[in-house]
Protein backbone atom coordinates (compact mmCIF):
# COMPACT_ATOMS: atom_id res chain seq x y z
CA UNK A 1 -46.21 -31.24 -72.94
CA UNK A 2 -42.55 -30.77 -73.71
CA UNK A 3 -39.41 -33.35 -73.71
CA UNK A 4 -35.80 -32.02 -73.17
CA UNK A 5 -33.45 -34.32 -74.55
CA UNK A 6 -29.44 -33.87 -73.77
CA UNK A 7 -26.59 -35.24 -73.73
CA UNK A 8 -25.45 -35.67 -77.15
CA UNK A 9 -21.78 -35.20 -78.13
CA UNK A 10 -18.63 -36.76 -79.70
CA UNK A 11 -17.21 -38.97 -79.55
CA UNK A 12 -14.57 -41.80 -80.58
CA UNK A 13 -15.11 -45.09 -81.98
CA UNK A 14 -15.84 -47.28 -78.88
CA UNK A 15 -16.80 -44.89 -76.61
CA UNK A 16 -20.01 -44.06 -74.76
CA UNK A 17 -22.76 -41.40 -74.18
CA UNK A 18 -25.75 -40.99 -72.03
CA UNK A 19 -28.88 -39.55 -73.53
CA UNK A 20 -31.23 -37.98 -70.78
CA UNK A 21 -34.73 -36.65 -71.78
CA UNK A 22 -37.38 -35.46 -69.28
CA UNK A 23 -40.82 -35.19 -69.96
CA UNK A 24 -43.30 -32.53 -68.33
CA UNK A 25 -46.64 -31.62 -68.81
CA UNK A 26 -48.58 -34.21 -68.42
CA UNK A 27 -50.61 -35.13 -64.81
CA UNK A 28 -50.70 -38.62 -65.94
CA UNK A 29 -47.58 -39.38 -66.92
CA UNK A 30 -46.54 -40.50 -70.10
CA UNK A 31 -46.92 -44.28 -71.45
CA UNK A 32 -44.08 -45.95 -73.77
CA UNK A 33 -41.26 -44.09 -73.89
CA UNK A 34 -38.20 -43.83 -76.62
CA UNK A 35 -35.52 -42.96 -78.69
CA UNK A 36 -35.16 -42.41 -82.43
CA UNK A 37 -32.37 -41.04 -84.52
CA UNK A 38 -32.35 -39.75 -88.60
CA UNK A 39 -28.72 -39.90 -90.14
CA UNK A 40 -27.94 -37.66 -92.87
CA UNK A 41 -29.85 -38.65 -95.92
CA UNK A 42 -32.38 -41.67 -94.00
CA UNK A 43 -35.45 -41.95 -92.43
CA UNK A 44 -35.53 -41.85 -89.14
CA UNK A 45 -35.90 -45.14 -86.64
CA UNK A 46 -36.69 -46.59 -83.69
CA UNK A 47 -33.59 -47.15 -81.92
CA UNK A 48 -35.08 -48.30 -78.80
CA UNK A 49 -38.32 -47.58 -76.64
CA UNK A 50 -40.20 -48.63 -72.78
CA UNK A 51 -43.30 -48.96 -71.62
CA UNK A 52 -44.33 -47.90 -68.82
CA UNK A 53 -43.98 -51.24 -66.93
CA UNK A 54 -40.38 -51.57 -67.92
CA UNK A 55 -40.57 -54.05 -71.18
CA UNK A 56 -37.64 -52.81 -73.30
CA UNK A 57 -37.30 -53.06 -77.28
CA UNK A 58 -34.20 -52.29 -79.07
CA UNK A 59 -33.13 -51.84 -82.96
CA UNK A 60 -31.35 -54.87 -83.66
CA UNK A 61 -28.39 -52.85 -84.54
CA UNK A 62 -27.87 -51.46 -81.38
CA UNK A 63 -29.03 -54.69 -79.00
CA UNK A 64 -26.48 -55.75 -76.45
CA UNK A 65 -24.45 -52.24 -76.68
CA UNK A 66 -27.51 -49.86 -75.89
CA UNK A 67 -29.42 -49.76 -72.72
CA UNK A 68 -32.73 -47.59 -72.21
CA UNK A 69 -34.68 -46.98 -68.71
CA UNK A 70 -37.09 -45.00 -66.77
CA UNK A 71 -36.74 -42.76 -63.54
CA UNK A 72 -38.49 -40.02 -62.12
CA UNK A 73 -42.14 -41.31 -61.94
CA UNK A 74 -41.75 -42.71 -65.15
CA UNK A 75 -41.34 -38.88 -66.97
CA UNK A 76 -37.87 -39.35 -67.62
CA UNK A 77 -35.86 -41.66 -70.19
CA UNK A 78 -32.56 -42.77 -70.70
CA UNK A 79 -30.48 -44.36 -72.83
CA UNK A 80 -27.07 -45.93 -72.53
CA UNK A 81 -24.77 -45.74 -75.51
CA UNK A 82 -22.02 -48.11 -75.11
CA UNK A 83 -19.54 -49.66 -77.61
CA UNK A 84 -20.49 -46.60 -79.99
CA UNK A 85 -20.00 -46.91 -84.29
CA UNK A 86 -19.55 -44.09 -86.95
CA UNK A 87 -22.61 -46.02 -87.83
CA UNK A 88 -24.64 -45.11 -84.60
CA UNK A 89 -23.44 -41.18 -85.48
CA UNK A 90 -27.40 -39.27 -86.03
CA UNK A 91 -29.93 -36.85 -84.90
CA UNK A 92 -31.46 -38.71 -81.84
CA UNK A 93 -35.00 -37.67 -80.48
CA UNK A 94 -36.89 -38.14 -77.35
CA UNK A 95 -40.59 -39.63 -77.97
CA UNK A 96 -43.48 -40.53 -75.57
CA UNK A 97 -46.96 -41.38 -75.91
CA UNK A 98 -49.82 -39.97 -73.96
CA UNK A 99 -51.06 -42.36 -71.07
CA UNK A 100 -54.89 -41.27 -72.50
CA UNK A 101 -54.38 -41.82 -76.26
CA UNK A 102 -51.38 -43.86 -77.68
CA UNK A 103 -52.09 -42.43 -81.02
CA UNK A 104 -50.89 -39.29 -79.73
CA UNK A 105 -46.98 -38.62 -79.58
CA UNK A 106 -44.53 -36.32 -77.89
CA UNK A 107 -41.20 -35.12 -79.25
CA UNK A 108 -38.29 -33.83 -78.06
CA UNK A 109 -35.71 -31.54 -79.96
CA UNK A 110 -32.98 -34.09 -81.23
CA UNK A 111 -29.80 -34.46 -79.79
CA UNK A 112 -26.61 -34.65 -82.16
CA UNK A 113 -24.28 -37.73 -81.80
CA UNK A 114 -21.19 -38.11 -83.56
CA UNK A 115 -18.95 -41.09 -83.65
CA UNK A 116 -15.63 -40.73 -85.36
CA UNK A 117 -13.07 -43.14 -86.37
């Protein structure tokens, strides 16, 4: 199984970004899918995730600016960055569960995202 996550970047306060990651590997698909991030120096966190019938959860720190969805059969995630902080400025990584086993978990290589003042 592999995720490729893209579409990090920099940018300005206010500004937006587009995180793509697509899943292969996997003849069943994957089931919920997500995003994390780890700033410098923290843990990392759910910033927002889907499962595979659509129900979104978001980080209430990024509710009403982020959006995440599904295409592609279901093997591909994105998530909408809008309204971006110095705050939201991380590592962000693509995650999926198996379909078979949700206590196995897929991850991407992290994206960088930097939001300057």
């Amino acid at each position: 199984v592999q995720l490729q996550a893209s579409g990090g970047g920099s940018v300005q306060v206010g500004g937006s970004l587009r995180l793509s990651c697509a899943a292969s590997g996997s003849v069943f698909g994957f089931g919920t899918m997500g995003w994390y991030r780890q700033a410098p120096g923290k843990q990392r966190e759910l910033v927002a995730s889907i499962s595979r019938g659509g129900a979104a959860n978001y980080a209430d720190s990024v509710k009403d600016r982020f959006f995440i969805y599904r295409e592609n059969a279901k093997t591909s995630v994105y998530l909408q960055m809008d309204s971006l902080k110095p705050e939201d400025t991380a590592v962000y990584y693509c995650n999926a569960f198996s379909v078979l086993n949700d206590r196995i978990t897929y991850w991407g290589q992290g994206t960088e995202v930097t939001v300057s003042s």
